[in-house]
Protein backbone atom coordinates (compact mmCIF):
# COMPACT_ATOMS: atom_id res chain seq x y z
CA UNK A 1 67.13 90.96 68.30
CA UNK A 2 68.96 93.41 70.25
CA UNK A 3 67.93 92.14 73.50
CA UNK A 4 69.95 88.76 72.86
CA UNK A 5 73.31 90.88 72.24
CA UNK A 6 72.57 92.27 75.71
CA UNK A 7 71.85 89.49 77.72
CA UNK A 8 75.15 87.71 75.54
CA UNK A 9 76.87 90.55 76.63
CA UNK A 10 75.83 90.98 80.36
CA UNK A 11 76.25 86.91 80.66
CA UNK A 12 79.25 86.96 78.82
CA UNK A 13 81.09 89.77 81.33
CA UNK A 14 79.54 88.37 84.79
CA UNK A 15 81.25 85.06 83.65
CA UNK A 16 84.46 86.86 83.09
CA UNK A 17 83.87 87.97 86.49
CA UNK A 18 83.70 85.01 88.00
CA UNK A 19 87.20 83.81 86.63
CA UNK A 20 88.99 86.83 87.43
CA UNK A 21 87.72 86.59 91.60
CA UNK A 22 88.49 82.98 91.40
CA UNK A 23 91.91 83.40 90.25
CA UNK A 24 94.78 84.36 92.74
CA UNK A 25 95.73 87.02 90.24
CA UNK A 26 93.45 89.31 89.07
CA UNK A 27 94.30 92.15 91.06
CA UNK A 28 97.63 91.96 89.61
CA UNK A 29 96.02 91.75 86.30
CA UNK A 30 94.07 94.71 86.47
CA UNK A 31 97.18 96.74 87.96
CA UNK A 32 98.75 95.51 85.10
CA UNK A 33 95.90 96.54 82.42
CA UNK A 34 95.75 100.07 84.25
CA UNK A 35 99.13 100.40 84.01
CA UNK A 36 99.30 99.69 80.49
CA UNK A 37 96.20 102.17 79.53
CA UNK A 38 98.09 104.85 81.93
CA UNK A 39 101.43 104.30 80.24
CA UNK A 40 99.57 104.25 76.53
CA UNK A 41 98.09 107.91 77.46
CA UNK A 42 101.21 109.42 78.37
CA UNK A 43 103.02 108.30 75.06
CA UNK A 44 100.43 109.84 73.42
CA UNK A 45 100.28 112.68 74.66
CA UNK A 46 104.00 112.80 74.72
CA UNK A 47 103.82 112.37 70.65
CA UNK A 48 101.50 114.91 70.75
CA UNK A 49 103.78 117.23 72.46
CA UNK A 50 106.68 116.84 69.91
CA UNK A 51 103.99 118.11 67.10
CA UNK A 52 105.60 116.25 64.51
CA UNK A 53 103.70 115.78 60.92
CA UNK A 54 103.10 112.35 60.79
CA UNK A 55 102.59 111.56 64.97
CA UNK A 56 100.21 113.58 65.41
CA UNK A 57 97.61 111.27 66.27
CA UNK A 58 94.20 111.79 68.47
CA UNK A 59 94.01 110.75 72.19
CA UNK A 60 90.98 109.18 72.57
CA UNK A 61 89.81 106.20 74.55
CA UNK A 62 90.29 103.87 71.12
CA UNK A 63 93.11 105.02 70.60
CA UNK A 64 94.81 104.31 74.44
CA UNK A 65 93.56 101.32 74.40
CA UNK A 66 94.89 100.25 71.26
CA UNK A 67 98.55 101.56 72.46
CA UNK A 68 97.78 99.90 75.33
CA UNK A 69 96.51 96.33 74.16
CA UNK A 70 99.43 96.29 70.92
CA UNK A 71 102.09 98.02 72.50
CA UNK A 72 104.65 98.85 69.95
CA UNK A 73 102.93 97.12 66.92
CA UNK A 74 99.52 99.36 67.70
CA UNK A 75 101.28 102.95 67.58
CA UNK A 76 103.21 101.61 63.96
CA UNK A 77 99.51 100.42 63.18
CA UNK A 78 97.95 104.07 64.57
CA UNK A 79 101.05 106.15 62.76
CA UNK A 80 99.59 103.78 59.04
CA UNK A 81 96.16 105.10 59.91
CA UNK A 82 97.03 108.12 60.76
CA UNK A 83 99.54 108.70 57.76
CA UNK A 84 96.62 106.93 55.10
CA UNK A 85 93.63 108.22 56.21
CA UNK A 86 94.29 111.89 56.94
């Protein structure tokens, strides 16, 4: 069963592939998407830095890229989380 998932998976990304070289723009996407994941690090850390109670939240790779996908609306979602779970 696990084998499917892979080749959906592996099928699923080399078509992605595809559409992002036959587009004009991908490069700019994925300077975009960087940019995003770099940017989403930095606030982190930078919330990190201030070491206040209810921002301190874990920089991880889930994390960045959930500041970086969201924006604004994933570090409110991350603070919840943070501020239910722990």
């Amino acid at each position: 069963m696990s084998y499917a998932w892979v080749i959906l998976l592996v099928s699923s990304l080399s078509l992605l592939g595809i559409v992002l070289l036959k587009t004009r723009g991908w490069m700019q996407f994925v300077k975009y998407a960087a940019l995003n994941l770099v940017v989403a690090g930095f606030v982190l850390y930078f919330l990190r830095f201030l070491d206040v109670e209810f921002l301190n939240i874990a920089i991880n790779p889930y994390t960045i890229f959930t500041l970086g996908v969201l924006g604004l609306p994933g570090l409110g979602l991350l603070v919840a989380l943070n501020y239910t779970l722990f």
